[in-house]
C-alpha atoms as a PDB file:
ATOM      1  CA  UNK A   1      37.744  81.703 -18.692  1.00  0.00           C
ATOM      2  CA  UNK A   2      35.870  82.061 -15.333  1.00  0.00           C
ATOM      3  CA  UNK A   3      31.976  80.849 -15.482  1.00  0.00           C
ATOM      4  CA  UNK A   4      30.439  82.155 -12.098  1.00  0.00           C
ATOM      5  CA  UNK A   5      28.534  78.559 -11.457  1.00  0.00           C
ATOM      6  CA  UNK A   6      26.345  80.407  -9.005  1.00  0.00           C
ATOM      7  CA  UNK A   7      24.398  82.161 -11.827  1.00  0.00           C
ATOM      8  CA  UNK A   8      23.406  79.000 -13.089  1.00  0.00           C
ATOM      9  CA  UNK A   9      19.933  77.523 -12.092  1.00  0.00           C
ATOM     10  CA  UNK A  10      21.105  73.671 -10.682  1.00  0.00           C
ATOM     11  CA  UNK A  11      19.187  72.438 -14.203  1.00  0.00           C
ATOM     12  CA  UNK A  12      20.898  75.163 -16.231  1.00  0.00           C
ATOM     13  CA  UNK A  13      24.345  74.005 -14.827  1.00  0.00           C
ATOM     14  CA  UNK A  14      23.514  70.398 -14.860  1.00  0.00           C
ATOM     15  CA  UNK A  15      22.929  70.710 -18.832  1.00  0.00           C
ATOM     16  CA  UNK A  16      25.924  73.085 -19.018  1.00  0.00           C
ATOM     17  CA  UNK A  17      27.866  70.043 -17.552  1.00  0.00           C
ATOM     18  CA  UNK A  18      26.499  67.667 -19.940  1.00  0.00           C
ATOM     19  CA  UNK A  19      26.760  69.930 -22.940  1.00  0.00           C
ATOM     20  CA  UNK A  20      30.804  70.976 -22.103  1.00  0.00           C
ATOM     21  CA  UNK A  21      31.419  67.232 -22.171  1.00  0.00           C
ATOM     22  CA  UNK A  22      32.303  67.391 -17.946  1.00  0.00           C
ATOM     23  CA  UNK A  23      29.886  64.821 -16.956  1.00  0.00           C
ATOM     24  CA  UNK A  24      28.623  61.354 -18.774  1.00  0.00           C
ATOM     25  CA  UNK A  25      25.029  60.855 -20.045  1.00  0.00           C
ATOM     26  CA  UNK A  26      24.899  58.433 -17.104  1.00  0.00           C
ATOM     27  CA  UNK A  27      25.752  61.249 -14.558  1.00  0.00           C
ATOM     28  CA  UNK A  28      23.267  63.703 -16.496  1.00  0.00           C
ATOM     29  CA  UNK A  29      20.574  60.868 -16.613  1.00  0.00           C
ATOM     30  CA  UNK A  30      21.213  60.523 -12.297  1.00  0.00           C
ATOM     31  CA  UNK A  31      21.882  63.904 -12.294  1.00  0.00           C
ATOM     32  CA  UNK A  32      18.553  65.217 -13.547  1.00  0.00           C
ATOM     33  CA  UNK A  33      16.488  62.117 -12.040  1.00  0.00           C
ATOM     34  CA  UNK A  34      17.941  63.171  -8.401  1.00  0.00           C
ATOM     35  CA  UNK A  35      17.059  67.268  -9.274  1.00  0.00           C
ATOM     36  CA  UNK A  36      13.173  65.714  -9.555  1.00  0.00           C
ATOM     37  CA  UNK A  37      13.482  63.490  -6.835  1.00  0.00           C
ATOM     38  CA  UNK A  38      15.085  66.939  -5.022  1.00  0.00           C
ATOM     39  CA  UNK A  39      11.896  69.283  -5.879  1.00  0.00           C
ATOM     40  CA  UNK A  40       9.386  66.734  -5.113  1.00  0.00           C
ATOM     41  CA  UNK A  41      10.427  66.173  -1.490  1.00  0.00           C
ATOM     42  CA  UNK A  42      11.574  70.497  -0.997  1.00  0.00           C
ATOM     43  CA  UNK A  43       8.125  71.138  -2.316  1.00  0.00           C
ATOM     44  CA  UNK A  44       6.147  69.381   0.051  1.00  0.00           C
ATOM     45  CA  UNK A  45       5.082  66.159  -2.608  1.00  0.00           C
ATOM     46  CA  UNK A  46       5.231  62.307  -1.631  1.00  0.00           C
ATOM     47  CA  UNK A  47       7.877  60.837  -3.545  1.00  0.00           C
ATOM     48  CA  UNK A  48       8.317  56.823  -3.461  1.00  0.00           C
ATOM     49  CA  UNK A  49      11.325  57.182  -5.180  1.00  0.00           C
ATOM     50  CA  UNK A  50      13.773  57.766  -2.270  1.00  0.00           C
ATOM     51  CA  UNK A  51      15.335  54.615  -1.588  1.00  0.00           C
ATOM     52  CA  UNK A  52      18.398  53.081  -0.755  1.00  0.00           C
ATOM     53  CA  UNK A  53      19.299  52.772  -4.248  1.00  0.00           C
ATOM     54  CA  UNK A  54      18.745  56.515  -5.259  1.00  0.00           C
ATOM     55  CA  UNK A  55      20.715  57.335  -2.025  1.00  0.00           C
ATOM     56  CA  UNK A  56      23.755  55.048  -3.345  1.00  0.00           C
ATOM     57  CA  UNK A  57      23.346  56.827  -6.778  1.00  0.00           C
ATOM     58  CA  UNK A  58      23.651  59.978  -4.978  1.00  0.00           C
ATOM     59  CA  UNK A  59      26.477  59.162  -3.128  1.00  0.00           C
ATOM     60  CA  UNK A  60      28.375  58.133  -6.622  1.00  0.00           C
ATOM     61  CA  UNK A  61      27.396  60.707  -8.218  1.00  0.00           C
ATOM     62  CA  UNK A  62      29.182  63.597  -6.003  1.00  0.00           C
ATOM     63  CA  UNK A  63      32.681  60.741  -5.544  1.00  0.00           C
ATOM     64  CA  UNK A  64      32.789  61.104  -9.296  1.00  0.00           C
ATOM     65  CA  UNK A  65      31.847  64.888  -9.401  1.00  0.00           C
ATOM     66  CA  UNK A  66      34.773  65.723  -6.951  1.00  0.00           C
ATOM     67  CA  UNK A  67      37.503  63.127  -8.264  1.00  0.00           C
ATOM     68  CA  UNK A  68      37.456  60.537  -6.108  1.00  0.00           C
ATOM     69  CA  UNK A  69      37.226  56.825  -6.354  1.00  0.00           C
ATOM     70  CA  UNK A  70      34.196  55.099  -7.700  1.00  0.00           C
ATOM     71  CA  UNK A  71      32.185  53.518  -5.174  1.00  0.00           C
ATOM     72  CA  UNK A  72      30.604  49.756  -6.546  1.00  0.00           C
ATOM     73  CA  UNK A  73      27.153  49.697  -5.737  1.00  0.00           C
END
């Protein structure tokens, strides 16, 4: 069966993810985390939370999502 992802609000498929055992509670935890990080800067907020190492998580975060290789921090 066929779930037409682009129905989903990105927190709606983000806990659809999570909930259909497709991504870790580590990748929901960054997941989510990055989705705040993502509507603070969109929305016109200062956010002191983009830094290298949220960039890096980022970065991990869509390797894993599409298959590839793990990247080390």
């Amino acid at each position: 069966m066929s779930i037409p992802i682009e129905r989903f609000s990105p927190v709606s498929l983000i806990n659809h993810l999570y909930s259909q055992e497709e991504i870790s509670i580590e990748q929901y935890n960054v997941a989510i985390n990055l989705y705040k990080i993502r509507n603070q800067l969109v929305h016109g907020f200062q956010t002191l939370e983009l830094n290298q190492e949220i960039l890096s998580q980022l970065i991990k975060l869509v390797d894993q999502l599409i298959g590839g290789e793990n990247w080390s921090n």
